[in-house]
Protein backbone atom coordinates (compact mmCIF):
# COMPACT_ATOMS: atom_id res chain seq x y z
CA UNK A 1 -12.43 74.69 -16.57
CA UNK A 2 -11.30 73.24 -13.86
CA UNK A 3 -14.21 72.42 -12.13
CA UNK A 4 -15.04 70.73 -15.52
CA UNK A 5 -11.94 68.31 -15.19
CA UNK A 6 -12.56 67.21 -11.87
CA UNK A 7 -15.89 66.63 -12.20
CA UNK A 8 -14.90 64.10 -15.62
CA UNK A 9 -12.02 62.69 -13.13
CA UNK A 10 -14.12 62.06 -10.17
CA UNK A 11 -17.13 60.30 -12.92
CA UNK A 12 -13.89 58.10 -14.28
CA UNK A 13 -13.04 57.09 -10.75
CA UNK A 14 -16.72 56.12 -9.98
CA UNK A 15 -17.26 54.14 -13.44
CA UNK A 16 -13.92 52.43 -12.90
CA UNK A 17 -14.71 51.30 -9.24
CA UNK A 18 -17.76 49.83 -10.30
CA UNK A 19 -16.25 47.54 -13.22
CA UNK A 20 -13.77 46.60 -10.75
CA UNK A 21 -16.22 45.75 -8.05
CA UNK A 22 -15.99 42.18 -6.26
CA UNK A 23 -17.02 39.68 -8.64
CA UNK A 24 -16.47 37.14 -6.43
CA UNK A 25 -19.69 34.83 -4.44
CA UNK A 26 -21.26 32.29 -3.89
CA UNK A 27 -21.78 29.90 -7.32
CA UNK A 28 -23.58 27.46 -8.42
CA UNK A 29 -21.37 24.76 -9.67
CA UNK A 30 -21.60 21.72 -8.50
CA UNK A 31 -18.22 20.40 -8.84
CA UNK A 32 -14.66 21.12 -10.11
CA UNK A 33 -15.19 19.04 -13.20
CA UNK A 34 -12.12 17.73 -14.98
CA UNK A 35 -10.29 14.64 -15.22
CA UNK A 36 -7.86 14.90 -11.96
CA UNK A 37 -7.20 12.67 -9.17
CA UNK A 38 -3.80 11.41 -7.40
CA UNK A 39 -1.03 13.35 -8.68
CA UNK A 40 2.58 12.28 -7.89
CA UNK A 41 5.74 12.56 -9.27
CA UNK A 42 9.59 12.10 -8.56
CA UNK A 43 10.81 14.49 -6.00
CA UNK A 44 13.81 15.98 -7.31
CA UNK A 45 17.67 14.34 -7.10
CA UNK A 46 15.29 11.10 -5.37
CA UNK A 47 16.04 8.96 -7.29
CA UNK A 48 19.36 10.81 -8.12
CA UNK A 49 20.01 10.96 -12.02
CA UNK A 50 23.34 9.44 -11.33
CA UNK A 51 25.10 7.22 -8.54
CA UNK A 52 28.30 4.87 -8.02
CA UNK A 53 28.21 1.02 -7.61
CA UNK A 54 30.27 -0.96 -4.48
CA UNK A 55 28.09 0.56 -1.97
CA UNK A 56 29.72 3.95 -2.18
CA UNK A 57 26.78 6.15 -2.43
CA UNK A 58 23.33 5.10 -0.60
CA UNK A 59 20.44 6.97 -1.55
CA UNK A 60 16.44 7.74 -1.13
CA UNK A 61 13.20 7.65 -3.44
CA UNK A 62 10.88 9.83 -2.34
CA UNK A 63 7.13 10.57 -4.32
CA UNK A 64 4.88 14.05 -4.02
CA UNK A 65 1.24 13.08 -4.39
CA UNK A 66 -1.22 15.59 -3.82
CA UNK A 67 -5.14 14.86 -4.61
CA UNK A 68 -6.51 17.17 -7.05
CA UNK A 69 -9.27 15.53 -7.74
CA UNK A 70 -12.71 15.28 -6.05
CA UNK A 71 -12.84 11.87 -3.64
CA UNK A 72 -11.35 11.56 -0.60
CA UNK A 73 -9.01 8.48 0.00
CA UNK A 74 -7.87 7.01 3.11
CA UNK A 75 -4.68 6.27 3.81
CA UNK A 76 -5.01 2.40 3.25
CA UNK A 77 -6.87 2.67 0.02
CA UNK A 78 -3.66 3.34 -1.38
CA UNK A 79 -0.71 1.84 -2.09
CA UNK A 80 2.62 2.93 -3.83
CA UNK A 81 4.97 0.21 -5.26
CA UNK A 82 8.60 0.43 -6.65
CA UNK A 83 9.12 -2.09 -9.63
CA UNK A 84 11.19 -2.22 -13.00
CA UNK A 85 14.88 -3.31 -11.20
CA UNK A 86 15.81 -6.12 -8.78
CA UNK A 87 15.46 -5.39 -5.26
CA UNK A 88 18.68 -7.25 -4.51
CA UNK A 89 20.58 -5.31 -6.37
CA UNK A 90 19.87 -2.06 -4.32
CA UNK A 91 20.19 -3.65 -0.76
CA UNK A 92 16.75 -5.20 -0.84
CA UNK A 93 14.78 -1.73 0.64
CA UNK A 94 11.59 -1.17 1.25
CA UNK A 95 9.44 -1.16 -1.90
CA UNK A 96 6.08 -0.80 -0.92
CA UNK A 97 4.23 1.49 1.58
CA UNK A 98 1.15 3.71 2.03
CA UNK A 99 0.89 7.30 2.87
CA UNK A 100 0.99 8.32 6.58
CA UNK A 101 -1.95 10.05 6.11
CA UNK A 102 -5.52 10.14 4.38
CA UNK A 103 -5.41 12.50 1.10
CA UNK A 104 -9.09 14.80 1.45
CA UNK A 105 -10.29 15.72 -1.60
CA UNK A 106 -10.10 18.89 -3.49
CA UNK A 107 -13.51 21.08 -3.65
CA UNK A 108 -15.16 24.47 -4.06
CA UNK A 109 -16.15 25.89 -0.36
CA UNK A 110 -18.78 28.02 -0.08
CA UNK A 111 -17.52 31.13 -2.25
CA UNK A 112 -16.79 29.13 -5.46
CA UNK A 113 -13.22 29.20 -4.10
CA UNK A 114 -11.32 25.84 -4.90
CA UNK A 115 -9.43 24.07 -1.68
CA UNK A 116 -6.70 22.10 -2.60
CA UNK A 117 -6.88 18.49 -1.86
CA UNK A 118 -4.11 16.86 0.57
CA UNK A 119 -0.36 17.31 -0.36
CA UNK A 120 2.12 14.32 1.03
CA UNK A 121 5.23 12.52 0.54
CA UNK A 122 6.56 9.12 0.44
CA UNK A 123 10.02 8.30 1.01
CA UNK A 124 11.71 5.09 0.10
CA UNK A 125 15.02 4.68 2.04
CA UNK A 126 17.88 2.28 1.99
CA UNK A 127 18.93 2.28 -1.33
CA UNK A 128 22.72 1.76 -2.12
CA UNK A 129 23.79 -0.22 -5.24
CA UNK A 130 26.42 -2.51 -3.07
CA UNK A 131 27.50 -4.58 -5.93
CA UNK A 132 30.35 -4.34 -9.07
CA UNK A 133 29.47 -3.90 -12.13
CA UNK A 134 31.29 -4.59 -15.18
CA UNK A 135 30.79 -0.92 -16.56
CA UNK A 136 28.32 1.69 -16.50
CA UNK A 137 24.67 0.58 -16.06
CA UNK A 138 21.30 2.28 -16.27
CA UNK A 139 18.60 1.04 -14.54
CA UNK A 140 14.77 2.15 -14.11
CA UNK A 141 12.49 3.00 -11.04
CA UNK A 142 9.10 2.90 -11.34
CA UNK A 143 6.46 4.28 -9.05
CA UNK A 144 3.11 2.40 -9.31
CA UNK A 145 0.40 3.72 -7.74
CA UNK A 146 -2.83 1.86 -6.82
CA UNK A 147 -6.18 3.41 -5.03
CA UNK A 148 -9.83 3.08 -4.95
CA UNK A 149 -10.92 6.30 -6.14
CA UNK A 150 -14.78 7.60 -6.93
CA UNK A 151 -16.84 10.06 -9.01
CA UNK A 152 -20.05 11.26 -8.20
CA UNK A 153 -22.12 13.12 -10.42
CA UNK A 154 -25.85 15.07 -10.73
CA UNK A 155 -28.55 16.01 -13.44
CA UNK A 156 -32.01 16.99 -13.30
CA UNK A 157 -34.58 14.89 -13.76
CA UNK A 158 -38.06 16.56 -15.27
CA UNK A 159 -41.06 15.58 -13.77
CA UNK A 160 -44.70 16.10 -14.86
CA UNK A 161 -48.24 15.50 -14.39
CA UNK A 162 -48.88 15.28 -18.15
CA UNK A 163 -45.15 13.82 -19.60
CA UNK A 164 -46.62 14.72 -23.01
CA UNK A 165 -48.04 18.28 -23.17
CA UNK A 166 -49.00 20.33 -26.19
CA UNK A 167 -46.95 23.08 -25.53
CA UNK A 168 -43.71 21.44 -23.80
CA UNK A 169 -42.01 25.29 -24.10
CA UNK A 170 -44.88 26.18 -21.67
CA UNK A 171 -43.91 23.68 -18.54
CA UNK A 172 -41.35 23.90 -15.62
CA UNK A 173 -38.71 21.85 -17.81
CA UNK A 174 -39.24 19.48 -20.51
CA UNK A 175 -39.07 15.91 -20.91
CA UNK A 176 -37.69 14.33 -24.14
CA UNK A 177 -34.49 16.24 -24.14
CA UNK A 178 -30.42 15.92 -23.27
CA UNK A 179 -29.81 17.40 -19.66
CA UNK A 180 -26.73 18.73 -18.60
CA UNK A 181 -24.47 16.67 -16.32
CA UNK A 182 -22.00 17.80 -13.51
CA UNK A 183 -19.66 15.06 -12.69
CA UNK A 184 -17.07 15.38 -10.30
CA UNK A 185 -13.30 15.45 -10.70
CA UNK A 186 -12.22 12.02 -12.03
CA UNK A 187 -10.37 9.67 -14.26
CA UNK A 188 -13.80 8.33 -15.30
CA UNK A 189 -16.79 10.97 -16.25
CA UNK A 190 -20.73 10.55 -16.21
CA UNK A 191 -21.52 12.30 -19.92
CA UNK A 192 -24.53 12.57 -22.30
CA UNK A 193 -27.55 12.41 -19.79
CA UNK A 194 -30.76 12.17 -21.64
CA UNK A 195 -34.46 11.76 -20.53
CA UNK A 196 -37.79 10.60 -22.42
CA UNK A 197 -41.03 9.72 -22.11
CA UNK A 198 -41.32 5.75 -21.41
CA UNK A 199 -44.91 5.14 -20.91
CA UNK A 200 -48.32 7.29 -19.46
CA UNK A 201 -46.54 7.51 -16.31
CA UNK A 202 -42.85 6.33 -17.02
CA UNK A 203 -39.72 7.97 -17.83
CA UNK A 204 -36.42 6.77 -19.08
CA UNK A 205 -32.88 8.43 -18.83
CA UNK A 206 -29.47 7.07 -20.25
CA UNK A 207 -26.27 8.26 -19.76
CA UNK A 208 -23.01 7.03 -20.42
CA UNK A 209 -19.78 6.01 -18.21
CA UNK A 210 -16.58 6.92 -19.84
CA UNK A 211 -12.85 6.29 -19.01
CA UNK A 212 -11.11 9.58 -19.96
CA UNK A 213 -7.42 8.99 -18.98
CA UNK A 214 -5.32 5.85 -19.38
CA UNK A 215 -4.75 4.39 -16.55
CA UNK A 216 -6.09 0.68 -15.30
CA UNK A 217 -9.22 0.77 -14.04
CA UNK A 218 -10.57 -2.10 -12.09
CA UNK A 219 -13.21 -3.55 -9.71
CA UNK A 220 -13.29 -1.80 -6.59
CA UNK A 221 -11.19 -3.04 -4.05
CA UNK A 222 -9.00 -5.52 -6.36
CA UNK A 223 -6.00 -4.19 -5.85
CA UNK A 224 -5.89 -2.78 -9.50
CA UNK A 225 -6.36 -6.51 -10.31
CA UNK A 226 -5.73 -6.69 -14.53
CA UNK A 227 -7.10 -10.16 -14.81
CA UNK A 228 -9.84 -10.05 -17.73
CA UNK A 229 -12.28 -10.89 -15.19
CA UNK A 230 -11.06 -7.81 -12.96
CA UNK A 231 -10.61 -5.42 -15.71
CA UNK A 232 -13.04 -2.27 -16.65
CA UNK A 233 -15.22 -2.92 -14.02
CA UNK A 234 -16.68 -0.09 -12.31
CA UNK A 235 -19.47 -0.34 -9.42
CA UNK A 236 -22.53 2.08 -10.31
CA UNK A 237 -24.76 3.71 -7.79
CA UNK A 238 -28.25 5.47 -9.14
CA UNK A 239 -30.73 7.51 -6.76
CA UNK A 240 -33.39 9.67 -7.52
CA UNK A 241 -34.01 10.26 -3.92
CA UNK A 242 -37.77 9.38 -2.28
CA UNK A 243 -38.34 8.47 -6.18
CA UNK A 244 -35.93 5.10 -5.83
CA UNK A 245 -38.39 2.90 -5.10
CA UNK A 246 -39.71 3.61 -8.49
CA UNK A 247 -36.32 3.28 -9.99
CA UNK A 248 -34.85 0.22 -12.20
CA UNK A 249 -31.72 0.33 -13.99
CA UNK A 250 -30.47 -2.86 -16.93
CA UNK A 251 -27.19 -4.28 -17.02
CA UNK A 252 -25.59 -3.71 -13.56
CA UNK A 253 -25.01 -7.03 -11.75
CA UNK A 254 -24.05 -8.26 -8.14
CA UNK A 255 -26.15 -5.45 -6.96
CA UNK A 256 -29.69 -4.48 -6.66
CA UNK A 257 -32.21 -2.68 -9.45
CA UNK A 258 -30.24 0.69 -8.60
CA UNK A 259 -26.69 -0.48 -7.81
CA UNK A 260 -24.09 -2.60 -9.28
CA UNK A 261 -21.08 -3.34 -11.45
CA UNK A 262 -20.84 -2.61 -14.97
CA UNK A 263 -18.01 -3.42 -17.84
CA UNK A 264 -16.97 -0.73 -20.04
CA UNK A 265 -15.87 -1.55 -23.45
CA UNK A 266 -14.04 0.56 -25.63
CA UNK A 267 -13.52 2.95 -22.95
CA UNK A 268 -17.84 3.53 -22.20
CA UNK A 269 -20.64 1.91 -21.32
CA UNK A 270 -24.23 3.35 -21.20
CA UNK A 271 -26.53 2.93 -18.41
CA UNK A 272 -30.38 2.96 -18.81
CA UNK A 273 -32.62 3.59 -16.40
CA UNK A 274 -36.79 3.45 -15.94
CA UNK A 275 -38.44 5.81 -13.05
CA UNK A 276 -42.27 4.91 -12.23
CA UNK A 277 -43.98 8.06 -11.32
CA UNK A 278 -47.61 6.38 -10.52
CA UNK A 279 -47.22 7.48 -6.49
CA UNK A 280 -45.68 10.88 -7.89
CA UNK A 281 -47.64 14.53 -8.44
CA UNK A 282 -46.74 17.84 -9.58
CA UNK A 283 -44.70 19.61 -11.64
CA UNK A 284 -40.90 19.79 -11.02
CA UNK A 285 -37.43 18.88 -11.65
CA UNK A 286 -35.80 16.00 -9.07
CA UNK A 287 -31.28 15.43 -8.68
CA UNK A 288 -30.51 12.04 -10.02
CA UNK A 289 -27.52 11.06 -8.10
CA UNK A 290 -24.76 9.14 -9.57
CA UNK A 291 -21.81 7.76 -8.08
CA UNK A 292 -19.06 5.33 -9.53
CA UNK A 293 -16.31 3.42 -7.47
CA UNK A 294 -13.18 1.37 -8.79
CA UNK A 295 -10.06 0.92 -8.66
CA UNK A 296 -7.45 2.88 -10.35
CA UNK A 297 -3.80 2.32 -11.82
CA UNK A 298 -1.01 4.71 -12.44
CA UNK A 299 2.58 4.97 -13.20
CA UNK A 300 5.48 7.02 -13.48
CA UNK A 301 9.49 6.36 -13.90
CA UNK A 302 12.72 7.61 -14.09
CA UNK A 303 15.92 6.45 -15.26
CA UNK A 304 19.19 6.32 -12.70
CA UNK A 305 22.18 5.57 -14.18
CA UNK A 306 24.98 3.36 -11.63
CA UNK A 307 28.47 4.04 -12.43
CA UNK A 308 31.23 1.43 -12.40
CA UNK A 309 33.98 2.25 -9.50
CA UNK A 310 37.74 2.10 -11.52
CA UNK A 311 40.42 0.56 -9.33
């Protein structure tokens, strides 16, 4: 009998070390996905909740930002601005600076595990409420944050000798169908890629650019600019690799055929794109590289309230 139970406890052992085993490796995602980029937020106590007027209590504003999303940004692409109160009335300090550093981006390495983009801080100094007020007042700081920021994004584009076979099941991939679409981590996404046949040898794919968070986005290097004429535009970027020469895409302008600046509306805007395959052979499936630019716009606040001295 007892040979019998260590025989089951020693099979147990062995079935549970192979459920266990290391699931981890190498994947094949392209990208994080999501809608992440600059992070930042208050740092606690700076801006305190609470503070004294007459110059009795100076104080600091200080901002965590961290990149969690998936373009890197150099130092100078971004710029972090202190508005909603008066300078004047806080001893006129510094209100705008840049990071001391670059923030890299976040990304999977080579085992599927994520990195963590750059963490940093930003600290405002010089702030002391010298004046008298009347009674208690509350004022508001607000931290807005402008950067040129990116998304780049892949699908797979079928190729064939005959772009309208009998049996399309039968071929390496098929043609007239939706494909899926990694897009990197990004305020704005690259969604519902679709190819089709566009002629004996022509193909056409569309997909769609689509502002998923609300911030401002803008044309690249405007300084978030929110002028109508500045406003939802986003530059646009299409290869297909040693195919681009074959490649024309509508609607972008102050570009080329493949590259240029398009206005969403609504929050999207679809892109459509012909590839000539006359010079092209064989059967496979080619990356269609996508990558937007702009400018983006975010804010965050908090309230400090300045307390009237009694004489």
């Amino acid at each position: 009998m007892r040979k019998i139970i260590l025989a089951l406890m020693a099979i147990i052992i062995l079935l549970v070390g192979c459920e266990g085993g290391d699931t981890a490796g190498p994947t094949s995602n392209a990208f994080i996905g999501g809608t992440d980029s600059i992070e930042f937020n208050f740092m606690e106590e700076t801006p305190p909740r609470e503070v004294y007027d007459s110059g009795e209590q100076p104080f600091e504003v200080t901002l965590n930002l961290e990149n969690k999303g998936e373009y890197d940004v150099a130092q100078s692409d971004i710029t972090i601005k202190l508005t909603g109160f008066y300078p004047g009335d806080f001893s006129n300090p510094v209100i705008q600076k840049n990071p001391e550093e670059d923030l890299s981006r976040s990304y999977i390495d080579p085992d599927g595990e994520v990195e963590r983009g750059t963490i940093t801080y930003v600290n405002f100094d010089g702030f002391n409420f010298a004046g008298s007020l009347v009674g208690n007042n509350e004022y508001t700081i607000r931290a807005d944050v402008c950067y040129k920021y990116g998304t780049k994004a892949q699908a797979d584009l079928c190729v064939l000798d005959d772009l309208t076979p009998l049996n399309p099941q039968d071929e390496v991939c098929i043609v007239n169908e939706g494909k899926p679409v990694a897009s990197s981590s990004a305020p704005v996404q690259v969604e519902n890629f679709k190819e089709e046949v566009a002629g004996t040898r022509k193909i056409k794919f569309t997909f769609d650019v689509v502002h998923r968070k609300s911030g401002l986005v803008s044309k690249l290097a405007s300084g978030c600019n929110s002028d109508l004429t500045m406003k939802n535009k986003i530059f646009v970027d299409v290869q297909t690799g040693e195919l681009s020469s074959g490649l024309s895409c509508s609607g972008l302008n102050d570009g080329s055929t493949t590259s240029g600046y398009v206005t969403i509306f609504g929050g999207k805007r679809k892109i459509t794109c012909m590839q000539d395959l006359s010079s092209v052979s064989g059967d496979f499936e080619k990356k269609v590289n996508i990558e937007l630019k702009y400018d983006y716009k975010e804010n965050t606040e908090q309230n400090i309230l300045v307390k009237h001295i009694t004489s």
